[in-house]
Every structure is written in structure tokens, then in C-alpha cells.
C-alpha atoms as a PDB file:
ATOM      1  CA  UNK A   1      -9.529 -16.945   2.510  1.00  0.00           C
ATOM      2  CA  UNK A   2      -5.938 -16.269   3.581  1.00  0.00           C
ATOM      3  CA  UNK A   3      -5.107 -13.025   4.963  1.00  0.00           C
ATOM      4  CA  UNK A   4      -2.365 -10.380   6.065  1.00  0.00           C
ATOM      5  CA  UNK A   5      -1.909  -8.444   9.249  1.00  0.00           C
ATOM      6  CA  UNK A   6       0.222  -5.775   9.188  1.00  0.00           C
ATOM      7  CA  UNK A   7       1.830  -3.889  12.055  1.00  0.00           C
ATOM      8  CA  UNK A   8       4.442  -1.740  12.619  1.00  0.00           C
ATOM      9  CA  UNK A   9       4.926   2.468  14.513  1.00  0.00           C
ATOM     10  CA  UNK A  10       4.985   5.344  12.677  1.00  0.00           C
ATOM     11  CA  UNK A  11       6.784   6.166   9.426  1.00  0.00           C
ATOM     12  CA  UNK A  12       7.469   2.460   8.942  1.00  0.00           C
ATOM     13  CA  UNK A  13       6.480   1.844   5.597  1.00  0.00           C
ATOM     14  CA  UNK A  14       2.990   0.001   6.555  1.00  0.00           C
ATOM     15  CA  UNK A  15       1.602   1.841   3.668  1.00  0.00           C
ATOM     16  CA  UNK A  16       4.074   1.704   1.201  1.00  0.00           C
ATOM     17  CA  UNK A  17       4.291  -2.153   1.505  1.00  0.00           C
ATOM     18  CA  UNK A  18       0.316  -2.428   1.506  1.00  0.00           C
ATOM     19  CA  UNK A  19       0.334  -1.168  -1.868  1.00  0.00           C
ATOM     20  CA  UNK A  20       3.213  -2.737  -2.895  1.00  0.00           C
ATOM     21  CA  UNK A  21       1.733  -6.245  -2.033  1.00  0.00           C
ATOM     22  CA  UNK A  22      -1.832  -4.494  -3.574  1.00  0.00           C
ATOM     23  CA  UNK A  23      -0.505  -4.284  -6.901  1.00  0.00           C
ATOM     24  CA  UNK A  24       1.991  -7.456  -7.226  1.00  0.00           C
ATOM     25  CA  UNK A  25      -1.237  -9.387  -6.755  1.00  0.00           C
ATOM     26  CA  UNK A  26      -3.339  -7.261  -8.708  1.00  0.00           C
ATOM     27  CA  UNK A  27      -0.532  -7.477 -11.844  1.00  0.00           C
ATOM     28  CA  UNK A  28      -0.208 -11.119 -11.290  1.00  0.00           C
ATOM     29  CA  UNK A  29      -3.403 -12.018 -13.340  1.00  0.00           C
ATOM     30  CA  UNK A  30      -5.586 -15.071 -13.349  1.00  0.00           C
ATOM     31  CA  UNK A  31      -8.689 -14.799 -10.981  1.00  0.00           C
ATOM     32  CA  UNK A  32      -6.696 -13.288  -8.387  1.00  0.00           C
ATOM     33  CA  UNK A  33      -9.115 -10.526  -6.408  1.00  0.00           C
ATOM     34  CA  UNK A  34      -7.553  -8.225  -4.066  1.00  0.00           C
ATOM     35  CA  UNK A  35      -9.489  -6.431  -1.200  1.00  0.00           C
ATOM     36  CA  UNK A  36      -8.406  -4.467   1.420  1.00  0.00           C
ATOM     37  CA  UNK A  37     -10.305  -4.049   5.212  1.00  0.00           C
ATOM     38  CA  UNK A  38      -9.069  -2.188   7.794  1.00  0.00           C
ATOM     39  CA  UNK A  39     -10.069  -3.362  11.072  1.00  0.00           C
ATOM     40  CA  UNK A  40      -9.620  -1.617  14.739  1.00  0.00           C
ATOM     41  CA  UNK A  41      -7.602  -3.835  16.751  1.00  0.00           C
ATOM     42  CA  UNK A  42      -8.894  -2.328  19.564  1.00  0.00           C
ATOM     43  CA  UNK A  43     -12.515  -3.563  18.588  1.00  0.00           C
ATOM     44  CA  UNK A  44     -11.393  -7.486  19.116  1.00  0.00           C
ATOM     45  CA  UNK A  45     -10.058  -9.719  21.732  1.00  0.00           C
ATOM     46  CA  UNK A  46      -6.398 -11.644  20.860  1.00  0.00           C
ATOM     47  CA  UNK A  47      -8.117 -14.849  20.395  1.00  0.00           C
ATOM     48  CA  UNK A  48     -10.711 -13.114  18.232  1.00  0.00           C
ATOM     49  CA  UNK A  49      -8.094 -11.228  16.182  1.00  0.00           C
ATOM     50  CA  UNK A  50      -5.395 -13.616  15.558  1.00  0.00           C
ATOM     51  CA  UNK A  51      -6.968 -17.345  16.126  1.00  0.00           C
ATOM     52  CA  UNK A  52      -6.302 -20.087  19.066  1.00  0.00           C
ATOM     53  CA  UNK A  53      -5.887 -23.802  19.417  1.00  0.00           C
ATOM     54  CA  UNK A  54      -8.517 -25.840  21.095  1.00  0.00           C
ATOM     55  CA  UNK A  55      -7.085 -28.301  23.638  1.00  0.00           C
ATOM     56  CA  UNK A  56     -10.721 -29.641  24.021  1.00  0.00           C
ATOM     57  CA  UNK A  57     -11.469 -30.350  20.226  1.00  0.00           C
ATOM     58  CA  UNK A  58      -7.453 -30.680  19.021  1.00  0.00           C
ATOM     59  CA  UNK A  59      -7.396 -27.958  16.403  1.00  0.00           C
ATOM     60  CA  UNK A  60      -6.784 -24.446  15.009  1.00  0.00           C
ATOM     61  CA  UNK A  61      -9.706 -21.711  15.764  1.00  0.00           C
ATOM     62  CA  UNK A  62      -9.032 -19.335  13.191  1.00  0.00           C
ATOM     63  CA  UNK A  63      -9.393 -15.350  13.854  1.00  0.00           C
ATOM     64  CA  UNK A  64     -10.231 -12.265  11.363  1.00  0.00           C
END
């Protein structure tokens, strides 16, 4: 299931794009399901957040 991360300070626009996105998928049609979780970033490691490669086994670990 692909996913987005989005970062960015305060007053950015994080928000504004969210729903943006939100709703272009949600208007596109078709079998299309939206859903939104907000994670602390805080609450995971960088490998566990964002993924890693595996020397030992050759290949992509994916994170959240």
C-alpha cells in the first residue's frame, strides 16, 4: 500500500496540501480509498519510519 510522508515547520501549508491530495483522490473515482494516519515520528526509529536496504539479503526493507 503506497504511502505519503509529509513534513514541513509551521504555517507551511502541510494541511492545506493534505486535503488537497485527500480530495483529488477521493474525486478521482474507481475503487480508490483514501485514509489518513497520523503517526508520532518521535515513536519510531529512522529505519523503522522510512525503510532500509539490506546488504545481507540485497533488498529494500520497507518502513511505515
Amino acid at each position: 500500500m503506497p504511502g505519503t510522508i509529509l513534513c514541513g515547520g509551521t504555517g507551511t501549508g502541510k494541511t492545506t496540501m493534505i486535503n488537497c491530495l485527500q480530495a483529488t483522490l477521493s474525486n478521482m473515482g474507481g475503487s480508490l480509498a483514501v485514509k489518513e494516519v497520523r503517526v508520532n515520528p518521535k515513536s519510531f526509529g529512522v529505519d523503522d519510519m522510512y525503510g532500509y536496504f539490506s546488504p545481507r539479503e540485497n533488498e529494500w526493507c520497507p518502513g511505515v
